[in-house]
Protein backbone atom coordinates (compact mmCIF):
# COMPACT_ATOMS: atom_id res chain seq x y z
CA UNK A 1 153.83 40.01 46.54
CA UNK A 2 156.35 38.75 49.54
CA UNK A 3 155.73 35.48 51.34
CA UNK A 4 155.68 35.99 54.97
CA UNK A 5 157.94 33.11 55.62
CA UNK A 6 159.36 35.24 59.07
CA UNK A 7 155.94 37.20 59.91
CA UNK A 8 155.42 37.74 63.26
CA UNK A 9 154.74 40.85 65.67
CA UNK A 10 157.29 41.38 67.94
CA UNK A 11 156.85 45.68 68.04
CA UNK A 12 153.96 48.17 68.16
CA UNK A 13 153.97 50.64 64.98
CA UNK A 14 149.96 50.88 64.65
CA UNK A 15 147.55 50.43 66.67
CA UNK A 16 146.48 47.00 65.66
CA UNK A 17 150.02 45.66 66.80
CA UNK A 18 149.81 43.72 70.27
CA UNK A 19 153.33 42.40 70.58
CA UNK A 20 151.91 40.21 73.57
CA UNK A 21 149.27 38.84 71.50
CA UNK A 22 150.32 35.33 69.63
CA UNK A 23 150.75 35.10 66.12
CA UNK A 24 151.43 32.20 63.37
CA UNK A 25 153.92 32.35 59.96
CA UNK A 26 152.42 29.38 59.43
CA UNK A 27 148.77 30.22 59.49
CA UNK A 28 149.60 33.90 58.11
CA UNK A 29 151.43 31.86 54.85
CA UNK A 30 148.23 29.76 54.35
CA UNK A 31 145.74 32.83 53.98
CA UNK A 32 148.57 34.92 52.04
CA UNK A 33 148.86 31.65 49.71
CA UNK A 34 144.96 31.62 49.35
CA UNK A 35 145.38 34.75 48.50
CA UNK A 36 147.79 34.99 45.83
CA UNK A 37 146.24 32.05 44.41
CA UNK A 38 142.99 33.75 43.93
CA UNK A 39 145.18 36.60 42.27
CA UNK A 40 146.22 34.05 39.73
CA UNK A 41 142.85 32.41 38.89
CA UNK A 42 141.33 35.68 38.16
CA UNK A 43 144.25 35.71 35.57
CA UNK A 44 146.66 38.50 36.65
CA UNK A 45 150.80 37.84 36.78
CA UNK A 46 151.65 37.78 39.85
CA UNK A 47 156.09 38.00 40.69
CA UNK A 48 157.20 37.81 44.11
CA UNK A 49 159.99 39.53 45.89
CA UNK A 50 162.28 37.48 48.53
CA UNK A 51 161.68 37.70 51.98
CA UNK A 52 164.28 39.08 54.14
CA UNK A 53 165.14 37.96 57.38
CA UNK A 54 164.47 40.23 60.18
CA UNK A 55 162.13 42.12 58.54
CA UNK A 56 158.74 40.65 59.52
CA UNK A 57 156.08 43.20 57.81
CA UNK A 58 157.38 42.70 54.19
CA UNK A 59 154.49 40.61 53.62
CA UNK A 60 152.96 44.42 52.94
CA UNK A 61 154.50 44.53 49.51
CA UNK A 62 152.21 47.60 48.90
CA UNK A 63 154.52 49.82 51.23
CA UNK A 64 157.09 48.79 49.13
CA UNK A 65 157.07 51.43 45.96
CA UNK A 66 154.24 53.39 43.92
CA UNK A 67 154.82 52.74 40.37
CA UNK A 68 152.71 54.36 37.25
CA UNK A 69 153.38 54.73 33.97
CA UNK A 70 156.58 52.32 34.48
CA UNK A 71 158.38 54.74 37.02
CA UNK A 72 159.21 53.40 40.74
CA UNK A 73 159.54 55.56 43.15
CA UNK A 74 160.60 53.23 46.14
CA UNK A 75 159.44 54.03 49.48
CA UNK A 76 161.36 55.62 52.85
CA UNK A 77 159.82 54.11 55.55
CA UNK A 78 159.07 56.16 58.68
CA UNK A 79 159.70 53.74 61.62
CA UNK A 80 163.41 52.17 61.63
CA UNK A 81 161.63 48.63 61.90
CA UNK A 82 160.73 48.77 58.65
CA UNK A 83 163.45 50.79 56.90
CA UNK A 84 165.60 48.39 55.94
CA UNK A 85 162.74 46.90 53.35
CA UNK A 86 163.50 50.07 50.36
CA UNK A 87 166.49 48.74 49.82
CA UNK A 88 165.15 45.01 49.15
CA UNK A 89 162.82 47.09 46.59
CA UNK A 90 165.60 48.98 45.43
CA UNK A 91 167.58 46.01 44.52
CA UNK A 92 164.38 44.18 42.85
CA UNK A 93 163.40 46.71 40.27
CA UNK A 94 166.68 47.89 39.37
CA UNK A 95 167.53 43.90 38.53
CA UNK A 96 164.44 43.19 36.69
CA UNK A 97 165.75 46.12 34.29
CA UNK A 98 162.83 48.95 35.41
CA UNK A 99 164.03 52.04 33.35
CA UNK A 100 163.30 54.83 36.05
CA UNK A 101 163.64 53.76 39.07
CA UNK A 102 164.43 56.42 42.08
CA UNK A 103 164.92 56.36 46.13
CA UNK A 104 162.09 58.84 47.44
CA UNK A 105 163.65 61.80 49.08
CA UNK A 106 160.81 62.09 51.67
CA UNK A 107 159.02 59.47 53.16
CA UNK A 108 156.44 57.61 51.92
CA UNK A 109 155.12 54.13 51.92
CA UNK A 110 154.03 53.40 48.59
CA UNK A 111 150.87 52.66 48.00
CA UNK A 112 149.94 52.81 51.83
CA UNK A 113 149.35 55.94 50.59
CA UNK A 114 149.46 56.76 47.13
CA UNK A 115 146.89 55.60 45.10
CA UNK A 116 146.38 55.78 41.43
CA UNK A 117 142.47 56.73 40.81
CA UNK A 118 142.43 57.84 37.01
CA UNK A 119 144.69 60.31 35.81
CA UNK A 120 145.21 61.26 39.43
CA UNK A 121 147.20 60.21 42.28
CA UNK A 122 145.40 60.17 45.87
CA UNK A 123 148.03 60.75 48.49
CA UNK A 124 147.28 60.44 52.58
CA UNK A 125 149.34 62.05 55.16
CA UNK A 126 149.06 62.41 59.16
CA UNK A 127 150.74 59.41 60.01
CA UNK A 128 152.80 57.72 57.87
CA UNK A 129 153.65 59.49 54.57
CA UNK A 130 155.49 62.63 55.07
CA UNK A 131 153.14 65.62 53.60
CA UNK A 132 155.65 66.83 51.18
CA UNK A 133 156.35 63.92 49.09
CA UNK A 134 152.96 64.52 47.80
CA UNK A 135 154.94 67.09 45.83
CA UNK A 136 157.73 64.87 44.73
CA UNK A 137 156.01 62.59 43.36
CA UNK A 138 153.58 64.67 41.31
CA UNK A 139 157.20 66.14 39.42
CA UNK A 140 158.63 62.72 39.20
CA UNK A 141 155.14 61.16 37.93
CA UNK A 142 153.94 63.78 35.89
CA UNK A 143 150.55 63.10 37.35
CA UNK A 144 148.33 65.55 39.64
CA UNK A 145 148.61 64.44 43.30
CA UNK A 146 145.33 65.35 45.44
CA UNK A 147 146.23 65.25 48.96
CA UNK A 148 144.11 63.48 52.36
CA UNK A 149 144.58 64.15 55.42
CA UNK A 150 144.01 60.77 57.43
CA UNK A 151 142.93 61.61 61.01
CA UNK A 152 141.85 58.28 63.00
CA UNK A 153 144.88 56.19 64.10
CA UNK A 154 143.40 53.30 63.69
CA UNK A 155 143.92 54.12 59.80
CA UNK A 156 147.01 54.78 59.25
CA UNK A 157 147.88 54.54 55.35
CA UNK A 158 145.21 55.54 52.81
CA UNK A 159 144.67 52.11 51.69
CA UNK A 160 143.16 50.84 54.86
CA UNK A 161 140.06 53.79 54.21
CA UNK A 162 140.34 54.08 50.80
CA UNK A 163 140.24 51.81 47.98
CA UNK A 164 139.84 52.58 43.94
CA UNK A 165 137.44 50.36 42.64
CA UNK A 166 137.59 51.87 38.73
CA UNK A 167 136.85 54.85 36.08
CA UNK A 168 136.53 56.86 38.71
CA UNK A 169 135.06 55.30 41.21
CA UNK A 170 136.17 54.41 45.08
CA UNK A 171 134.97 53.37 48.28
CA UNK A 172 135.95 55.07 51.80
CA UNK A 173 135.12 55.50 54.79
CA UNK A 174 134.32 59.32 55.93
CA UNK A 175 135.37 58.82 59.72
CA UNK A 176 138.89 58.40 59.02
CA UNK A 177 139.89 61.84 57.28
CA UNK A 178 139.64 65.38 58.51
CA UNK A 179 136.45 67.40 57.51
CA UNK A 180 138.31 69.37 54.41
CA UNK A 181 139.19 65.90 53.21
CA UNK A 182 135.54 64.55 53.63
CA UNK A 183 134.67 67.48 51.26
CA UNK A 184 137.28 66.86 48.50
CA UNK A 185 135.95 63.24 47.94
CA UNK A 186 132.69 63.95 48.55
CA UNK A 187 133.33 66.33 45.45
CA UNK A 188 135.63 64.40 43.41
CA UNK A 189 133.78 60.91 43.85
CA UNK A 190 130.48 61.93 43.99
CA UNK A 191 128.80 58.31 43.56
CA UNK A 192 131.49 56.16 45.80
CA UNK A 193 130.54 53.99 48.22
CA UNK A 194 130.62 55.18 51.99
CA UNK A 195 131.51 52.20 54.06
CA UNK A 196 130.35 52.20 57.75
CA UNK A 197 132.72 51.88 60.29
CA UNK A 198 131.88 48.03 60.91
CA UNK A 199 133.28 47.54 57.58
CA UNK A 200 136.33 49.85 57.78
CA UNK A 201 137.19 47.75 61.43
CA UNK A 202 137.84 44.52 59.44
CA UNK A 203 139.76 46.50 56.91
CA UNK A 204 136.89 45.86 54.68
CA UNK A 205 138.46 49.06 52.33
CA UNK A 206 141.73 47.46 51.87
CA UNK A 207 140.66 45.82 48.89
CA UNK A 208 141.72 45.22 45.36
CA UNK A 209 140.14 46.01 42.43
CA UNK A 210 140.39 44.83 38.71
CA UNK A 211 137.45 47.08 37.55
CA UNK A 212 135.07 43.81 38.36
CA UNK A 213 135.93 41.75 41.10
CA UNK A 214 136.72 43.27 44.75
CA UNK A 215 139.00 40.72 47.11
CA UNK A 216 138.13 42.11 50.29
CA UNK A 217 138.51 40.84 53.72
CA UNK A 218 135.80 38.29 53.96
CA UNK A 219 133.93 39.89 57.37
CA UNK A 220 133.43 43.20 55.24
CA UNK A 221 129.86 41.73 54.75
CA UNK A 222 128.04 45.34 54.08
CA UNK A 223 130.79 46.39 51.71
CA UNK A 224 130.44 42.82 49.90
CA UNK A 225 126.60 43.56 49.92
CA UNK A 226 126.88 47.45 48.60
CA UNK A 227 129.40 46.28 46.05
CA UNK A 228 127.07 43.24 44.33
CA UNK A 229 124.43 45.89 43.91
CA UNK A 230 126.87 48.13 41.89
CA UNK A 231 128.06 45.08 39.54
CA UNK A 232 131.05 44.04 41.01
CA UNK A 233 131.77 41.09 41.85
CA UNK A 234 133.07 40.51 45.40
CA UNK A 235 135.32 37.80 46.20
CA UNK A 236 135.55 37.84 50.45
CA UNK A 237 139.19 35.93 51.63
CA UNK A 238 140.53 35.57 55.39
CA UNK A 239 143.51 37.40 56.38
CA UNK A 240 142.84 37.51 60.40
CA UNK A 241 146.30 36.85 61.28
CA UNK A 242 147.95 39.32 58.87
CA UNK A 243 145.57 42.02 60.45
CA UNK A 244 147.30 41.59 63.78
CA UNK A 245 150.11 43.52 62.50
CA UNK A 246 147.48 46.13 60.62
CA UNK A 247 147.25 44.71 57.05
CA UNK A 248 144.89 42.87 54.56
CA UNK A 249 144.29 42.43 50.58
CA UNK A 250 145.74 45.65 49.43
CA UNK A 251 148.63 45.49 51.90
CA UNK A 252 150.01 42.70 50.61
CA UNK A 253 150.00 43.67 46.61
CA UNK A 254 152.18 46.17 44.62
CA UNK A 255 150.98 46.81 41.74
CA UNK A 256 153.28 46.73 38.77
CA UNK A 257 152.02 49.05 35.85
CA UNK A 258 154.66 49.63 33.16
């Protein structure tokens, strides 16, 4: 995770971006503190990367690398505003000693858009991610990569429709990809949860997951409600003023599995 000691919104990359609308480090530090401190009491290790100066939206550690099996593949950002973050990731892994760590040819942003879901990697495009590193990393992960195609604007990574809950199982919202992508996880994940668009507007879906309890954006009241009745637990948390710049829970967590 990344404090967002210098977040702010100051330029439009997504449509939930109003430069002209106010926003608070301060108030965006408290929630982002609430929630790293529920990460801890649930038990997991969270590290934290250095803010940079300048660079305002690397509070979304999550854009910051994909790594599985203990292989990072750091991210190439497509908008110059952000580019300027892979090599703060760069620098972090490659200090901490991570074995395999390589500089993706394409872009991608991490898990924006790549998301582990069993022995498979779910990969969006049509915005962000760059359709053909879907390819690179499936060779540099070993892994099958099963590609989306995200088609509303309004989400614009996979992780703001899509989130893996465990063995197997996810929650999405159908609106935001194109018909042949419907089909695939309608296929694929056969009993996830469909989230209504309500939900997916609060960025209900960009949630995290331990295989029991969901933190999820704490207006994602259906989603909170469909979860309890498949025995998770949900935890709800307020990140209002991160969402001005078009992140929540997910956005702001890398996950580090060796």
């Amino acid at each position: 995770m990344c404090r967002p000691n210098y977040f702010d919104v100051t330029y439009s990359i997504n449509p939930w971006m109003e430069p002209s609308r106010p926003s608070s480090a301060d108030v965006a530090l408290d929630q982002w503190k609430h929630l790293h401190d529920s990460f801890a009491a649930l038990g997991h290790d969270v590290q934290l990367i250095e803010p940079v100066a300048g660079l305002p939206d690397m509070v979304f550690a999550a854009n910051g690398a994909t790594v599985v099996d203990g292989k990072v593949l750091v991210a190439r950002f497509r908008h110059e505003q952000r580019a300027d973050e892979s090599a703060a990731y760069l620098d972090w892994f490659r200090e901490r000693g991570w074995p395999e760590v390589k500089m993706a040819q394409y872009v991608n942003e991490g898990e924006g858009d790549f998301l582990l879901a069993g022995d498979v990697i779910l990969a969006g495009t049509g915005f962000r991610s760059d359709s053909r590193s879907h390819g690179e990393a499936q060779e540099f992960f070993g892994r099958p990569v099963v590609s989306l195609m995200l088609v509303d604007p309004r989400f614009y990574h996979l992780d703001t429709a899509l989130s893996v809950l465990g063995d197997g199982h996810v929650m999405y919202y159908p609106g935001a990809f194109s018909t042949a992508s419907q089909k695939l996880l309608a296929e694929r994940f056969p009993d996830a949860i469909r989230a209504d668009v309500a939900d997916a507007e609060v960025f209900g879906l960009n949630a995290v997951s331990d295989g029991r309890n969901v933190i999820l954006p704490r207006r994602a009241t259906g989603l909170a409600a469909r979860l309890r009745e498949q025995g998770y637990e949900p935890i709800g948390t307020e990140l209002g003023e991160l969402l001005k710049a078009g992140g929540s829970v997910k956005c702001c967590m890398l996950e580090l599995r060796g």
